[in-house]
PDB file of N, CA and C in Angstrom:
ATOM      1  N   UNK A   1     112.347 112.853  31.711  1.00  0.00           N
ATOM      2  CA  UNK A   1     112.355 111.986  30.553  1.00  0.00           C
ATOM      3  C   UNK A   1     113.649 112.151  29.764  1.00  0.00           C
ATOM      4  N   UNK A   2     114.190 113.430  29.379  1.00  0.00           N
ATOM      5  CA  UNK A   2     115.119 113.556  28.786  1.00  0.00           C
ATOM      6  C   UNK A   2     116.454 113.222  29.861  1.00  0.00           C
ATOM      7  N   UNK A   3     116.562 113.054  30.290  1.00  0.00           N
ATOM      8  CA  UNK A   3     117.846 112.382  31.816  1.00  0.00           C
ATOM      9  C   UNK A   3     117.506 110.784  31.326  1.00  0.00           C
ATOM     10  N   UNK A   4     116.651 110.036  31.152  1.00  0.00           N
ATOM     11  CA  UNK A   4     116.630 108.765  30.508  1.00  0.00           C
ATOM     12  C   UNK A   4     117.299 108.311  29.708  1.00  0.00           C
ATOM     13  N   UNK A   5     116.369 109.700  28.630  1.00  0.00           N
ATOM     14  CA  UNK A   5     116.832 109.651  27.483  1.00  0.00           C
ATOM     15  C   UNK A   5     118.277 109.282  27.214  1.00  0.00           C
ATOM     16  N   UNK A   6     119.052 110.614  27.651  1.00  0.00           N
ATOM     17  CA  UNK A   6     120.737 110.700  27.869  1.00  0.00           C
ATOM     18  C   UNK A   6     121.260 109.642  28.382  1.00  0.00           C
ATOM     19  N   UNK A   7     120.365 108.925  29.759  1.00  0.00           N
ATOM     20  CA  UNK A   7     121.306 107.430  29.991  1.00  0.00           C
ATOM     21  C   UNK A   7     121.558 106.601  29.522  1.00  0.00           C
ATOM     22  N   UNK A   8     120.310 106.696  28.797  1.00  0.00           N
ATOM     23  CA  UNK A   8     120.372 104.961  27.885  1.00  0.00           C
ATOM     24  C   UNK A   8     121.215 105.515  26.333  1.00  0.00           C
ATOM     25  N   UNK A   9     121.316 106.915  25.940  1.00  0.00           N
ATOM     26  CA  UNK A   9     122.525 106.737  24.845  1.00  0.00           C
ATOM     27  C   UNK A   9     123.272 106.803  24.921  1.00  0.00           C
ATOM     28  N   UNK A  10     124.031 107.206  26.270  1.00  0.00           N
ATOM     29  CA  UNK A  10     125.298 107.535  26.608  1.00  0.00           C
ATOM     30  C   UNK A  10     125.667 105.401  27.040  1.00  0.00           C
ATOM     31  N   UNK A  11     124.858 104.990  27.817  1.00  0.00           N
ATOM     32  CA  UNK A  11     124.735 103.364  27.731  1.00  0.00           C
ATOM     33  C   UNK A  11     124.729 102.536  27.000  1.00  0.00           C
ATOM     34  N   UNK A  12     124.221 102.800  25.774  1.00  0.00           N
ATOM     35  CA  UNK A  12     124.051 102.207  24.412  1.00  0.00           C
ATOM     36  C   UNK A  12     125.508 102.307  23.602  1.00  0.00           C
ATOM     37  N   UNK A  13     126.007 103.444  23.578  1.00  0.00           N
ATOM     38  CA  UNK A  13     126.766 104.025  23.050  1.00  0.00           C
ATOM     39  C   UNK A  13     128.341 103.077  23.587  1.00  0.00           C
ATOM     40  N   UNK A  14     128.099 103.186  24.572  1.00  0.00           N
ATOM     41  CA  UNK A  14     129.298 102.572  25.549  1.00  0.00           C
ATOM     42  C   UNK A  14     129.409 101.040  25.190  1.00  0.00           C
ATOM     43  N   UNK A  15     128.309 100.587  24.816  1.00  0.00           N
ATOM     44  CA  UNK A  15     127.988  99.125  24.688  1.00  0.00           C
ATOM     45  C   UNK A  15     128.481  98.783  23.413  1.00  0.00           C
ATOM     46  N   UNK A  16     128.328  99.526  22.510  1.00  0.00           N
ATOM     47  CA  UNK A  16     128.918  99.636  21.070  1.00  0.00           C
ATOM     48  C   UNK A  16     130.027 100.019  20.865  1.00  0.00           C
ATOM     49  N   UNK A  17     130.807 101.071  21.906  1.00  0.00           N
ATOM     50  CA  UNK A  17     132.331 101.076  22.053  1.00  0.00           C
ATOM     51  C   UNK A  17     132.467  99.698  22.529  1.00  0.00           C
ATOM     52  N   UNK A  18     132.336  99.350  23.544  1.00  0.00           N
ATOM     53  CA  UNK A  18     133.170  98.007  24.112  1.00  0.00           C
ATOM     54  C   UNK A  18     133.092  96.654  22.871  1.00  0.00           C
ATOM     55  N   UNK A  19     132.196  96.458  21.792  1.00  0.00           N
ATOM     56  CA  UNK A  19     131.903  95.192  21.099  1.00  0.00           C
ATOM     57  C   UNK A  19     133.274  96.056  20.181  1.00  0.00           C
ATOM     58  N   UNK A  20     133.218  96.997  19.704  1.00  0.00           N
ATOM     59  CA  UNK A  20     134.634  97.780  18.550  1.00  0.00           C
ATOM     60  C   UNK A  20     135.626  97.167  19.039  1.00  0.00           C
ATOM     61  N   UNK A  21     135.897  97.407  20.478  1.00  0.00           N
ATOM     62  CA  UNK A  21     137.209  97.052  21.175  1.00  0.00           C
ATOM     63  C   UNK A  21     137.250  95.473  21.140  1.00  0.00           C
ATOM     64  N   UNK A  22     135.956  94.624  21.556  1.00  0.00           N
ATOM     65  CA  UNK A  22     136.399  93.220  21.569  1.00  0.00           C
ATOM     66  C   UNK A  22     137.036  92.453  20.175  1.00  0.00           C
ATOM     67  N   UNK A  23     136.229  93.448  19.331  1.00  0.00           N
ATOM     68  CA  UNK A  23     136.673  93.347  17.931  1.00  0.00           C
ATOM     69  C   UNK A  23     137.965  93.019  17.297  1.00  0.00           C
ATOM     70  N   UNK A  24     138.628  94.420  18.162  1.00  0.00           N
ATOM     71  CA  UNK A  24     139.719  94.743  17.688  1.00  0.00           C
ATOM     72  C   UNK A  24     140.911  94.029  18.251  1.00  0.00           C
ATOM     73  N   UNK A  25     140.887  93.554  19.160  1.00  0.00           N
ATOM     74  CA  UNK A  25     141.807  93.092  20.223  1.00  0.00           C
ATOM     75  C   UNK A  25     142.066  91.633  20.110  1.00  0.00           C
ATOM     76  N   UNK A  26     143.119  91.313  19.350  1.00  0.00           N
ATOM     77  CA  UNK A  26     143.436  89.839  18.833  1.00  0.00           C
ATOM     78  C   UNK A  26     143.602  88.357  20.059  1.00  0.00           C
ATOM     79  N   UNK A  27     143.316  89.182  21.314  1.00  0.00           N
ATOM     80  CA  UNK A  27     143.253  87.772  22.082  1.00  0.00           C
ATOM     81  C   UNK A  27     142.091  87.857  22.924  1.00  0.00           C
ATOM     82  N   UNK A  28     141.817  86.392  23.586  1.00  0.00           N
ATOM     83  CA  UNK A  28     140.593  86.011  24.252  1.00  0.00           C
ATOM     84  C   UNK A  28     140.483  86.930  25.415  1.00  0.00           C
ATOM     85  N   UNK A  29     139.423  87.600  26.003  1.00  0.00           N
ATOM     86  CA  UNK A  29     140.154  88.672  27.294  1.00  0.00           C
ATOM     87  C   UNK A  29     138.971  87.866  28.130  1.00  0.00           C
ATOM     88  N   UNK A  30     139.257  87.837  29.349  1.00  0.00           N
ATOM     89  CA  UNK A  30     137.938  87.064  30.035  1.00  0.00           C
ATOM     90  C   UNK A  30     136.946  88.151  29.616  1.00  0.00           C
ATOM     91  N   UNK A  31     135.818  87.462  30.181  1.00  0.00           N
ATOM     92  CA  UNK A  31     134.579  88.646  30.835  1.00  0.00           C
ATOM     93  C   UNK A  31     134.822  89.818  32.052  1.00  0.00           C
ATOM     94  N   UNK A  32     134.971  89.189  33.185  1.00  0.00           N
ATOM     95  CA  UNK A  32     135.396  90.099  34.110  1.00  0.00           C
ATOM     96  C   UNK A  32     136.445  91.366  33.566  1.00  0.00           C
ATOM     97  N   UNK A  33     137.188  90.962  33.066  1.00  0.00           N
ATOM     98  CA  UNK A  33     138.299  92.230  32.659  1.00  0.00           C
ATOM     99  C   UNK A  33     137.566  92.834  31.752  1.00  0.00           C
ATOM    100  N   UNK A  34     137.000  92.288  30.696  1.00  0.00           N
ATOM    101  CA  UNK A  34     136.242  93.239  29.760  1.00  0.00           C
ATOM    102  C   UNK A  34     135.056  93.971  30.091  1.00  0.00           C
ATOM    103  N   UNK A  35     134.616  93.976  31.522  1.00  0.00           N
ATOM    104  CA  UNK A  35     133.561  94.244  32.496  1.00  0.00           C
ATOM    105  C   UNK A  35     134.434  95.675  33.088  1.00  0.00           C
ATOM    106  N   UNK A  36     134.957  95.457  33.795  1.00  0.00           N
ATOM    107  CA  UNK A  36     136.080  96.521  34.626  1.00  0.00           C
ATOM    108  C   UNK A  36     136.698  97.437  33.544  1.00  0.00           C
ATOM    109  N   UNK A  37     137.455  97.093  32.449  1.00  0.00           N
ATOM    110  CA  UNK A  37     137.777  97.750  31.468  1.00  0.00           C
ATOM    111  C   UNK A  37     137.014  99.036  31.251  1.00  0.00           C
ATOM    112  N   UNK A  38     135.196  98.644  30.955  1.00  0.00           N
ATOM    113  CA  UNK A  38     134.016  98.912  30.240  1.00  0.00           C
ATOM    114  C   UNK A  38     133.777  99.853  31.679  1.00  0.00           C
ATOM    115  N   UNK A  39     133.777  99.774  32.939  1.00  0.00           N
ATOM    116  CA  UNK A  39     133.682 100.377  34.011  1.00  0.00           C
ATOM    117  C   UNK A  39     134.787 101.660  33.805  1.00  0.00           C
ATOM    118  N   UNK A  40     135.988 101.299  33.660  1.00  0.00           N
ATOM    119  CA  UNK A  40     136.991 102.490  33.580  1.00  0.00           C
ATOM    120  C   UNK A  40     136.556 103.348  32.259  1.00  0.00           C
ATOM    121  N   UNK A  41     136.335 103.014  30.986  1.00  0.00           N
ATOM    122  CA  UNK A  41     135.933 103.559  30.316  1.00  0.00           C
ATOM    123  C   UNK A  41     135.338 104.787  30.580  1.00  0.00           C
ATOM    124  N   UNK A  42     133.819 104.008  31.205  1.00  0.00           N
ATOM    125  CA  UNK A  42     132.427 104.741  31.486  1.00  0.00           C
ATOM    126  C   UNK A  42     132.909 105.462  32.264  1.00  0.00           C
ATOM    127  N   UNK A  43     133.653 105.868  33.623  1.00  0.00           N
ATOM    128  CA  UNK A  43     133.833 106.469  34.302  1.00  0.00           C
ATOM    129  C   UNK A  43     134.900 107.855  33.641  1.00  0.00           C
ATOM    130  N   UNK A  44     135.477 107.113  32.749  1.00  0.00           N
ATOM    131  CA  UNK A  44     136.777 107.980  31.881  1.00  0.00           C
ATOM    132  C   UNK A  44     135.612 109.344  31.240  1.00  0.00           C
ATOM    133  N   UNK A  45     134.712 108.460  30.436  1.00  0.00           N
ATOM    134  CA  UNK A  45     133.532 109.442  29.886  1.00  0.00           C
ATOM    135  C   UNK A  45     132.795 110.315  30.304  1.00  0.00           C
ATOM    136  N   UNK A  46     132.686 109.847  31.715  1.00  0.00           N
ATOM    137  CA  UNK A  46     131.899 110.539  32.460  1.00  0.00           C
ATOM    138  C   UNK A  46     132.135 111.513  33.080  1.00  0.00           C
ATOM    139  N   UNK A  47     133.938 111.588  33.635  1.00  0.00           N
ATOM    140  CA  UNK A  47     134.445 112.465  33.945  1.00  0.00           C
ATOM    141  C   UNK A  47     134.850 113.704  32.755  1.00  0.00           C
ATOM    142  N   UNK A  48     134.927 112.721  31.574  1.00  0.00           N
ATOM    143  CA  UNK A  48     135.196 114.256  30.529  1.00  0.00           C
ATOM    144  C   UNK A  48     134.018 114.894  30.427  1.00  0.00           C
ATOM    145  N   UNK A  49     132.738 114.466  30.256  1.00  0.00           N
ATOM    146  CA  UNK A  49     131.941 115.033  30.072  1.00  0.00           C
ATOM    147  C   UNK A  49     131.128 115.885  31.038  1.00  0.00           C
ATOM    148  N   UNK A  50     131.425 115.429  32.287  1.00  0.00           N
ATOM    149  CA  UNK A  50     131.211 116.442  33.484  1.00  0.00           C
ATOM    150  C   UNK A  50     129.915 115.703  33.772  1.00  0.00           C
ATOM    151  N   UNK A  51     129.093 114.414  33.253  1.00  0.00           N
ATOM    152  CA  UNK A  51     127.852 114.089  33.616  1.00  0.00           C
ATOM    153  C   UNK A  51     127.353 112.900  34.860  1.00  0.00           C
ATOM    154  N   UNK A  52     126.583 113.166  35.464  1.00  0.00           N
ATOM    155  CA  UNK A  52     126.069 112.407  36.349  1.00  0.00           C
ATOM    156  C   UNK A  52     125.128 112.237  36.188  1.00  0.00           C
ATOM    157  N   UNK A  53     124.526 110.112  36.264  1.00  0.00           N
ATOM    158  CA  UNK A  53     123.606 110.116  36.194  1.00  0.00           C
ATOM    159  C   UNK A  53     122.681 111.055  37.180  1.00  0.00           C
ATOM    160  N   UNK A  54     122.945 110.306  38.400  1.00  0.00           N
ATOM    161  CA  UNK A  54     122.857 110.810  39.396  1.00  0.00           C
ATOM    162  C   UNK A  54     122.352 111.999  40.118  1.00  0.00           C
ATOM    163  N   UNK A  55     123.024 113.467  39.345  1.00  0.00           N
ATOM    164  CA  UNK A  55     122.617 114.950  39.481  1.00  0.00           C
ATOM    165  C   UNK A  55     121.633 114.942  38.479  1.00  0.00           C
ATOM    166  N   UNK A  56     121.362 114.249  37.426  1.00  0.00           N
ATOM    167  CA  UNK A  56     120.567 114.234  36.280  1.00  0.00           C
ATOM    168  C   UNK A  56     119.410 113.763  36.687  1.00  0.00           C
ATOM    169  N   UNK A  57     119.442 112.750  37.731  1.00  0.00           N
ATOM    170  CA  UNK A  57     117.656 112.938  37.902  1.00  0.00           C
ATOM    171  C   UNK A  57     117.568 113.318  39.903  1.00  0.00           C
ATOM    172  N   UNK A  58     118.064 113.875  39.594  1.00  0.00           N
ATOM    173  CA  UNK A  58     118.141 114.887  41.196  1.00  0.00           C
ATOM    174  C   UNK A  58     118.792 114.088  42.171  1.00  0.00           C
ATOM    175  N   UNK A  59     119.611 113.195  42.379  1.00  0.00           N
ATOM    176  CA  UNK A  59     120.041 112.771  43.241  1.00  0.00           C
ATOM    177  C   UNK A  59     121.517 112.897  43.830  1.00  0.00           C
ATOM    178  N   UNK A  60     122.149 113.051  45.366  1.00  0.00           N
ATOM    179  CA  UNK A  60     123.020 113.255  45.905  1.00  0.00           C
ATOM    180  C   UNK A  60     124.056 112.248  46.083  1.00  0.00           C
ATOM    181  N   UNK A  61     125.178 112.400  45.596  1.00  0.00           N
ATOM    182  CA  UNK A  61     126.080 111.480  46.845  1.00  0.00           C
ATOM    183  C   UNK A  61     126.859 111.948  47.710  1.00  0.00           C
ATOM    184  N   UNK A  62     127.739 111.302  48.391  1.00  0.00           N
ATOM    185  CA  UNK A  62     128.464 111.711  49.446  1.00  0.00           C
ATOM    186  C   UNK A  62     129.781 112.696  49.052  1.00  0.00           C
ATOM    187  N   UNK A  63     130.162 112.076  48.410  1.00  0.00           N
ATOM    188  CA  UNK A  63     131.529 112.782  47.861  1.00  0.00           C
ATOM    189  C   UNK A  63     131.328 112.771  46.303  1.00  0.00           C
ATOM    190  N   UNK A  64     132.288 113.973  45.256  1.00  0.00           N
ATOM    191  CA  UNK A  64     131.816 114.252  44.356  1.00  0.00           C
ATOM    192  C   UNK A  64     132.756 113.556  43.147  1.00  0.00           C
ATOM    193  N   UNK A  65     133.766 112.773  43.848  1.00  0.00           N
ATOM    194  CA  UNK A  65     134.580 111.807  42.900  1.00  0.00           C
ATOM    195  C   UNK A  65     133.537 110.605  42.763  1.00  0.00           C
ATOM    196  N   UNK A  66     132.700 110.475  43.746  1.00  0.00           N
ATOM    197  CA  UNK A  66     131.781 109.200  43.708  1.00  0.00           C
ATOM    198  C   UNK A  66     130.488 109.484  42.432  1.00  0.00           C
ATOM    199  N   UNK A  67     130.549 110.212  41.937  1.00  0.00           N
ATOM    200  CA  UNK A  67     129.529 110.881  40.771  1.00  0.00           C
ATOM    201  C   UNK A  67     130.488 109.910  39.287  1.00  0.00           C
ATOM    202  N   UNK A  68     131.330 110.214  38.766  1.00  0.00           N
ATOM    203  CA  UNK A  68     131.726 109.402  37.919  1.00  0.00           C
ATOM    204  C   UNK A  68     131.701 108.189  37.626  1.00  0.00           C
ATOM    205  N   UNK A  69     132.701 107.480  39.279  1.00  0.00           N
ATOM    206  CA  UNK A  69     132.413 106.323  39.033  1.00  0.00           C
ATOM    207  C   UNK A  69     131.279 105.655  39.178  1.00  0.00           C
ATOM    208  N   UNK A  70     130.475 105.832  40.206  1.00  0.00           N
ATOM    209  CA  UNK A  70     128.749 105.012  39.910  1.00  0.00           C
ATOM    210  C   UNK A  70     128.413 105.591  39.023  1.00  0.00           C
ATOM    211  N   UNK A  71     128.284 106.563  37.904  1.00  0.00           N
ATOM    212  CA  UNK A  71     127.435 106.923  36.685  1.00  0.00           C
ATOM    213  C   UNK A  71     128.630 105.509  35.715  1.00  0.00           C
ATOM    214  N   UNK A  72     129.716 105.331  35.741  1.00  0.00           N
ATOM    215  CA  UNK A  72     130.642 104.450  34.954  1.00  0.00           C
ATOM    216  C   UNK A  72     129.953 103.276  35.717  1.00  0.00           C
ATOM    217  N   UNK A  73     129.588 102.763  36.381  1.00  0.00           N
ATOM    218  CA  UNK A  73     128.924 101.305  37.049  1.00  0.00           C
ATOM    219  C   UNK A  73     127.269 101.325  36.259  1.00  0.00           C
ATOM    220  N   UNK A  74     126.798 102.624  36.954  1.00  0.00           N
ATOM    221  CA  UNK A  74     125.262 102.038  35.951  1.00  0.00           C
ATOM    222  C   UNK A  74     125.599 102.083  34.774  1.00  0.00           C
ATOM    223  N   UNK A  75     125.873 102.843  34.097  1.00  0.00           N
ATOM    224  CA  UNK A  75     126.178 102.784  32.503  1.00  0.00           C
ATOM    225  C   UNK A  75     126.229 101.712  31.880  1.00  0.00           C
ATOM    226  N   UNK A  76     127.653 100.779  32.671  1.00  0.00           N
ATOM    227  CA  UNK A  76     127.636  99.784  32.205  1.00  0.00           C
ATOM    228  C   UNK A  76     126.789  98.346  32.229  1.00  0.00           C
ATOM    229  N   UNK A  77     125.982  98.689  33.147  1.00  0.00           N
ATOM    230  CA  UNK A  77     125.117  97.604  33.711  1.00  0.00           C
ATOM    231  C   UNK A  77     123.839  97.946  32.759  1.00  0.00           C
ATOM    232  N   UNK A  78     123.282  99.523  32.681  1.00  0.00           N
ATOM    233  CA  UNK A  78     122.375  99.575  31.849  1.00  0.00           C
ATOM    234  C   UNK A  78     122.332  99.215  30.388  1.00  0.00           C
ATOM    235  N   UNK A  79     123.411  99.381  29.953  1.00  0.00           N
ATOM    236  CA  UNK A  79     123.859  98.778  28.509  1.00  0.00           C
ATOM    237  C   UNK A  79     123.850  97.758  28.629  1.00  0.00           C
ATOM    238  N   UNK A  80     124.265  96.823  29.410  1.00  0.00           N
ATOM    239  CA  UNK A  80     124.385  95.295  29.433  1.00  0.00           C
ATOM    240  C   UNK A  80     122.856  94.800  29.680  1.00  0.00           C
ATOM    241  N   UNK A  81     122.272  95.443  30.618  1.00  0.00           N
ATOM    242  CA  UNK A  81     120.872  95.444  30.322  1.00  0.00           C
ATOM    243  C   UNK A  81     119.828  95.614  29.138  1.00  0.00           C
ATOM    244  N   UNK A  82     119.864  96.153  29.002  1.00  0.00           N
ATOM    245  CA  UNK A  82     119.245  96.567  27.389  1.00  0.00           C
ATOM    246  C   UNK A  82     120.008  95.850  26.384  1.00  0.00           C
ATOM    247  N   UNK A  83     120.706  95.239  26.488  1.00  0.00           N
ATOM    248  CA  UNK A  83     121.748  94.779  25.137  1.00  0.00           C
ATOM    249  C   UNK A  83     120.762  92.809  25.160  1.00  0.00           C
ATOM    250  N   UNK A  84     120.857  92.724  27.083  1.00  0.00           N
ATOM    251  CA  UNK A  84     120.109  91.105  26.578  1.00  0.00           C
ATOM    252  C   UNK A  84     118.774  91.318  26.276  1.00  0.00           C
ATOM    253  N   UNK A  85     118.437  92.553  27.018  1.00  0.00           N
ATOM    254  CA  UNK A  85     116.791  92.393  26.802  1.00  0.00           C
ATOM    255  C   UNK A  85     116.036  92.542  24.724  1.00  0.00           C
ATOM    256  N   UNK A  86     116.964  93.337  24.412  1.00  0.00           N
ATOM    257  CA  UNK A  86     117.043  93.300  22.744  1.00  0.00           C
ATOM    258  C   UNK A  86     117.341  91.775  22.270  1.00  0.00           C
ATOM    259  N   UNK A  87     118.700  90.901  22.773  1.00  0.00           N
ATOM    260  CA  UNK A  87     119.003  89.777  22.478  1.00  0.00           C
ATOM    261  C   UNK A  87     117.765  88.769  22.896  1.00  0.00           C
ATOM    262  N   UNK A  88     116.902  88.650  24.204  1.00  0.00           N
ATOM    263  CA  UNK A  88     115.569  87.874  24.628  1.00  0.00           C
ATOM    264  C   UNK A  88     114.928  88.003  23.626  1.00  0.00           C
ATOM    265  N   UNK A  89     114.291  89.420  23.224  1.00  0.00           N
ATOM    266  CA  UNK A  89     113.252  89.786  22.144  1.00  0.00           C
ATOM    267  C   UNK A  89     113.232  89.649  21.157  1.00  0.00           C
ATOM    268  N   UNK A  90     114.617  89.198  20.387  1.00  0.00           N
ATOM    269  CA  UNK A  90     115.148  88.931  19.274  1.00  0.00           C
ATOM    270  C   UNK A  90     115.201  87.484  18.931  1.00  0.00           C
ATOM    271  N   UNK A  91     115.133  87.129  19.678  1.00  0.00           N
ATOM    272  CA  UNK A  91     115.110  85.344  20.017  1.00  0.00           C
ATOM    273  C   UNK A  91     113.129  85.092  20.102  1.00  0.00           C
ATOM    274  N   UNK A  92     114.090  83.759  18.444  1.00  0.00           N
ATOM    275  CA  UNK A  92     113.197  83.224  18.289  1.00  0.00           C
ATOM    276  C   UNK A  92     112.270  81.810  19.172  1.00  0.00           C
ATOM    277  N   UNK A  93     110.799  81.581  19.507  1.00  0.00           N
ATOM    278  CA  UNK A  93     110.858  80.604  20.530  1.00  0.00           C
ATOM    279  C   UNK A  93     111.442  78.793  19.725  1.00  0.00           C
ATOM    280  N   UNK A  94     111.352  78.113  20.364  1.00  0.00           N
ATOM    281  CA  UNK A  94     112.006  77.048  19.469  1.00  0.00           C
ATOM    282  C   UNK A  94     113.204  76.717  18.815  1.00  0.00           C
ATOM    283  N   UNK A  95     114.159  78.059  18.789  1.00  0.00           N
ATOM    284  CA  UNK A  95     115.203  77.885  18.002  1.00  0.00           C
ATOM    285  C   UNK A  95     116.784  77.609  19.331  1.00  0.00           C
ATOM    286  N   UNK A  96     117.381  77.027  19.082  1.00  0.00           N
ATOM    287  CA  UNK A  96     118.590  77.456  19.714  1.00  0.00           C
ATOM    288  C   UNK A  96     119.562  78.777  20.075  1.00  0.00           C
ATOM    289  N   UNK A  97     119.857  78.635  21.140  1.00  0.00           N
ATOM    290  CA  UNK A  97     120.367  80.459  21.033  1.00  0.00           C
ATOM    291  C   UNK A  97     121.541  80.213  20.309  1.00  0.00           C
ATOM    292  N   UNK A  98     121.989  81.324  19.922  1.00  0.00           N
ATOM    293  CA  UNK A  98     122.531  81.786  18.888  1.00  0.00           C
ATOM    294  C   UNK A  98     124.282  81.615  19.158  1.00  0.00           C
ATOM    295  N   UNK A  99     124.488  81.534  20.948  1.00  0.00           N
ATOM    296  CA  UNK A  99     125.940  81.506  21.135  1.00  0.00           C
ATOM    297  C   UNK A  99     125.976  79.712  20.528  1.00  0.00           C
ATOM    298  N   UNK A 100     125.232  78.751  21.048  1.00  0.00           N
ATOM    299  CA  UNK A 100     125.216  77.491  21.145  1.00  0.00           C
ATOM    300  C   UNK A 100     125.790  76.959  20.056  1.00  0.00           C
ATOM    301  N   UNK A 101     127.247  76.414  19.297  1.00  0.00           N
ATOM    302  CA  UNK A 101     127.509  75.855  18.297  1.00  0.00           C
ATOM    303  C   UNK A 101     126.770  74.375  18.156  1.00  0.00           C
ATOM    304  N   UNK A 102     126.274  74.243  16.918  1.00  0.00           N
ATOM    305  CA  UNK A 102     125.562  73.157  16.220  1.00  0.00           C
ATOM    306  C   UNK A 102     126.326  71.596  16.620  1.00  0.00           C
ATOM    307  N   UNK A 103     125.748  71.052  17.045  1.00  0.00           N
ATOM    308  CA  UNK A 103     126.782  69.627  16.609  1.00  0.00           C
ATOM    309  C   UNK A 103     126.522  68.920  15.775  1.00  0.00           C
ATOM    310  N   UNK A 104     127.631  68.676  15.150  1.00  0.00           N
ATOM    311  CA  UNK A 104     128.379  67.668  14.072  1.00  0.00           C
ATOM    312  C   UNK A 104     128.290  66.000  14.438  1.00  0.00           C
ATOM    313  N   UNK A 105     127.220  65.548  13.635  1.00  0.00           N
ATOM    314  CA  UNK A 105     126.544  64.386  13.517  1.00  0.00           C
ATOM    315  C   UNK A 105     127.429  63.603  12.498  1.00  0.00           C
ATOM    316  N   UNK A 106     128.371  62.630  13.117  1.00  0.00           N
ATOM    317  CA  UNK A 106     129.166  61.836  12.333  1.00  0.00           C
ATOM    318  C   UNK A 106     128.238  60.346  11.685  1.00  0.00           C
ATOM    319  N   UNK A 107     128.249  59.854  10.741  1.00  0.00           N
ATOM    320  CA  UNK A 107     127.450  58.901  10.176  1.00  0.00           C
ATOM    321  C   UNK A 107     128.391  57.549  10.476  1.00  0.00           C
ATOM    322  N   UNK A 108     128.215  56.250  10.856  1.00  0.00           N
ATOM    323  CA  UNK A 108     128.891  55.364  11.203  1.00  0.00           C
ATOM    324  C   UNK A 108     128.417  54.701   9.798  1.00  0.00           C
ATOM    325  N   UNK A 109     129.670  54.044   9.272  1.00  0.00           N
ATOM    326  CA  UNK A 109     129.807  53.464   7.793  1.00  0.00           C
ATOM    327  C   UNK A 109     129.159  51.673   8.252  1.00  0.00           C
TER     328      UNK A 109
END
């Protein structure tokens, strides 16, 4: 339970670094790059911190450079996960989602 625990804040956490950064960063960046970015990150983190999901709930891989980067791949996928499933639940039924800009109803004279 507590190996969960740790994924989803170390995931959460990551998810809330990357929105700081989109923040901060004065031009449009696609998705994909801000995806891969969020991958190098997670993997950056993962290696300082010495953690694997992976060894954390008993599991092996082949080679031990491969521990960072798939813990930097789920990370980011689990955050992105949990980030829509909060955004679904948060959403009201009936209403428009929230990215969708309104349109502007011109009146003919």
């Amino acid at each position: 339970m507590y190996a969960f625990v740790v994924f989803l804040g170390l995931a959460l956490g990551l998810t809330v670094v990357m929105q700081v950064v989109e923040e901060l960063v004065p031009l449009k960046v696609p998705a994909a790059l801000t995806r891969t970015i969020a991958v190098a990150l997670a993997a950056g983190f993962a290696w300082a911190l010495d953690y694997s999901v992976f060894t954390a709930f008993g599991q092996s891989l082949r080679e031990q450079w491969m521990h960072p980067v798939a813990t930097g791949l789920v990370l980011v996928g689990g955050g992105e996960f949990v980030r829509s499933v909060v955004h679904v639940l948060g959403h009201r039924a009936g209403e428009p989602p929230v990215e969708v800009a309104p349109v502007s109803r011109v009146r003919a004279a």
